[in-house]
Protein backbone atom coordinates (compact mmCIF):
# COMPACT_ATOMS: atom_id res chain seq x y z
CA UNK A 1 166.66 135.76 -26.35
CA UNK A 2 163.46 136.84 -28.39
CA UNK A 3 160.14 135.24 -26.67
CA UNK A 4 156.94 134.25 -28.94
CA UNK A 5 153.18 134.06 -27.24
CA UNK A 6 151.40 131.39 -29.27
CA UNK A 7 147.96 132.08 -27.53
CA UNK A 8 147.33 135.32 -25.94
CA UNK A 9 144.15 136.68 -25.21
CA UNK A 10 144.88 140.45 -24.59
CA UNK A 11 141.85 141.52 -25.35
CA UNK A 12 140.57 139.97 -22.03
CA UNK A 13 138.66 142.58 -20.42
CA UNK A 14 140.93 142.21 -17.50
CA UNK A 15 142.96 144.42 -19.46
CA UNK A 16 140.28 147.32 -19.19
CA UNK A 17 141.36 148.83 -22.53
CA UNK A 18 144.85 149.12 -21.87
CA UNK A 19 145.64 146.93 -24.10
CA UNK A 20 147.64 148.59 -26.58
CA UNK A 21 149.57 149.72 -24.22
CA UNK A 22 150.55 146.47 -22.61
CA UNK A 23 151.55 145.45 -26.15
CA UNK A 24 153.41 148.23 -26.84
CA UNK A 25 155.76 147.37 -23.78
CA UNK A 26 155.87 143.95 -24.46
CA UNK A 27 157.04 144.27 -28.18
CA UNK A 28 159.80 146.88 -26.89
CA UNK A 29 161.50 143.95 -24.48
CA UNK A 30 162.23 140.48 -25.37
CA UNK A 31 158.66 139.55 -27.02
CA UNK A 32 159.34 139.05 -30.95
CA UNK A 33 155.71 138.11 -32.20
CA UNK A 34 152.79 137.08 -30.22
CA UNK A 35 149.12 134.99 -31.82
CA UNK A 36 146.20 136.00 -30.48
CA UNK A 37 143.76 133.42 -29.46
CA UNK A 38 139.76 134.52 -30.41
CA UNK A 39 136.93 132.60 -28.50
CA UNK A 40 134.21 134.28 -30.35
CA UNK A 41 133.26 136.40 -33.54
CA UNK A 42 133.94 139.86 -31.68
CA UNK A 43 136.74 138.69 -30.06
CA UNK A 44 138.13 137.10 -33.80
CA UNK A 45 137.77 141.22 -34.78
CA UNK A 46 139.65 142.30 -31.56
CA UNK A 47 142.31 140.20 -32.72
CA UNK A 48 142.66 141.33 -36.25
CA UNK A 49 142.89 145.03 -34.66
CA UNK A 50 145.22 144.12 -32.23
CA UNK A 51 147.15 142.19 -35.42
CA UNK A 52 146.53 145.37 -37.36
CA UNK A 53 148.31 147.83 -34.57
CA UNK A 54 151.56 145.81 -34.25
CA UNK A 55 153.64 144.22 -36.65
CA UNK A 56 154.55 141.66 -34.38
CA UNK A 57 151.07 140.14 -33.65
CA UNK A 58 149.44 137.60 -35.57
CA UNK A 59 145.56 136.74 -34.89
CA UNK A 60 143.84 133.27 -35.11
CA UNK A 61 140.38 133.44 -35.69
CA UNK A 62 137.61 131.25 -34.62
CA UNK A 63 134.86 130.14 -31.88
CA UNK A 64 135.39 128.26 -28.83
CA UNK A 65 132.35 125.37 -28.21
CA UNK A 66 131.17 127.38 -25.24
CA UNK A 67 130.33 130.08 -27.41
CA UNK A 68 128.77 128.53 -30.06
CA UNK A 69 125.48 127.83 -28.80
CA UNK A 70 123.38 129.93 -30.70
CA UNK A 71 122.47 127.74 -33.42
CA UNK A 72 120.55 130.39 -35.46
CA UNK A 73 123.48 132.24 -36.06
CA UNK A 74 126.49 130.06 -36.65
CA UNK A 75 125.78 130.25 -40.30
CA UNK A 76 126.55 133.66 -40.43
CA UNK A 77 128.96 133.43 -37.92
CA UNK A 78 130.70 130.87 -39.79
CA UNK A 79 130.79 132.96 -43.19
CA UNK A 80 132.11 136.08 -41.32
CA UNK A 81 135.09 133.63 -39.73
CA UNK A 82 135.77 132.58 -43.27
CA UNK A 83 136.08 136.02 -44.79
CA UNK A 84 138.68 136.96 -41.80
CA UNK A 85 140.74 134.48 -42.97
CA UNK A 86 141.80 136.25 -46.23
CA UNK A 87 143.25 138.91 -43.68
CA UNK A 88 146.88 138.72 -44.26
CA UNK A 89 147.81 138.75 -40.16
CA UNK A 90 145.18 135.80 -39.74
CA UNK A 91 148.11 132.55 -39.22
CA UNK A 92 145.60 130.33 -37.21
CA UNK A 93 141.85 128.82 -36.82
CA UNK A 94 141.15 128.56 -32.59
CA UNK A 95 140.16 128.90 -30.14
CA UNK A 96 138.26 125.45 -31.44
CA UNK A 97 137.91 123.89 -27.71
CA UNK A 98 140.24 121.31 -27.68
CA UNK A 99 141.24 121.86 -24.21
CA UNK A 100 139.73 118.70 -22.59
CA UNK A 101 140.12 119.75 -18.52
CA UNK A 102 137.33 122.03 -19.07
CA UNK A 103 134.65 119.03 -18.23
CA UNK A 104 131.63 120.92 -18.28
CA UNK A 105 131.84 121.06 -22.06
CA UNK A 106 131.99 117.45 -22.55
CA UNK A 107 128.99 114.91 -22.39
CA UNK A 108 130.86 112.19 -20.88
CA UNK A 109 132.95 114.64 -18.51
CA UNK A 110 135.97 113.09 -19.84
């Protein structure tokens, strides 16, 4: 049985820039094709490396709402997103922030 990732984040600095190498392991077992998940504009480029390294990852690009707070730069930010998504290994738009337990993030905590 081949396994697919739909929303990875291996470029969590958990990892410590092992990374790669993680990957590498993972795409020699039972993983077929994993999507990395971006939360912000430098993680959206981590992904399209990671995307760019192995022919079995995909990247989604985008910005999660807890990272989006700097108004002055969104415009830019968002141009940058949109240009990424000409890359041919770019499949998806997230992390968006639809992930309602995360109350903190929401006015009416809901």
């Amino acid at each position: 049985m081949k396994i697919t990732d739909i929303h990875a984040h291996y470029d969590d600095e958990k990892f410590e820039g092992k990374e790669k190498e993680l990957l590498a392991e993972l795409f020699s077992g039972n993983v077929e094709t994993i999507i990395g998940a971006a939360t912000k504009l430098e993680t959206s480029k981590n992904q399209i490396e990671l995307a760019e390294s192995f022919e079995g990852f995909y990247a989604s690009v985008g910005i999660h709402p807890e990272n989006a707070d700097d108004s002055a730069k969104i415009e830019y930010t968002v141009k940058e997103l949109e240009k990424m998504l000409s890359h041919p290994k770019v499949v998806a738009i997230g992390e968006i922030g639809l992930d309602y337990y995360w109350e903190d993030y929401y006015l009416d905590g809901e």
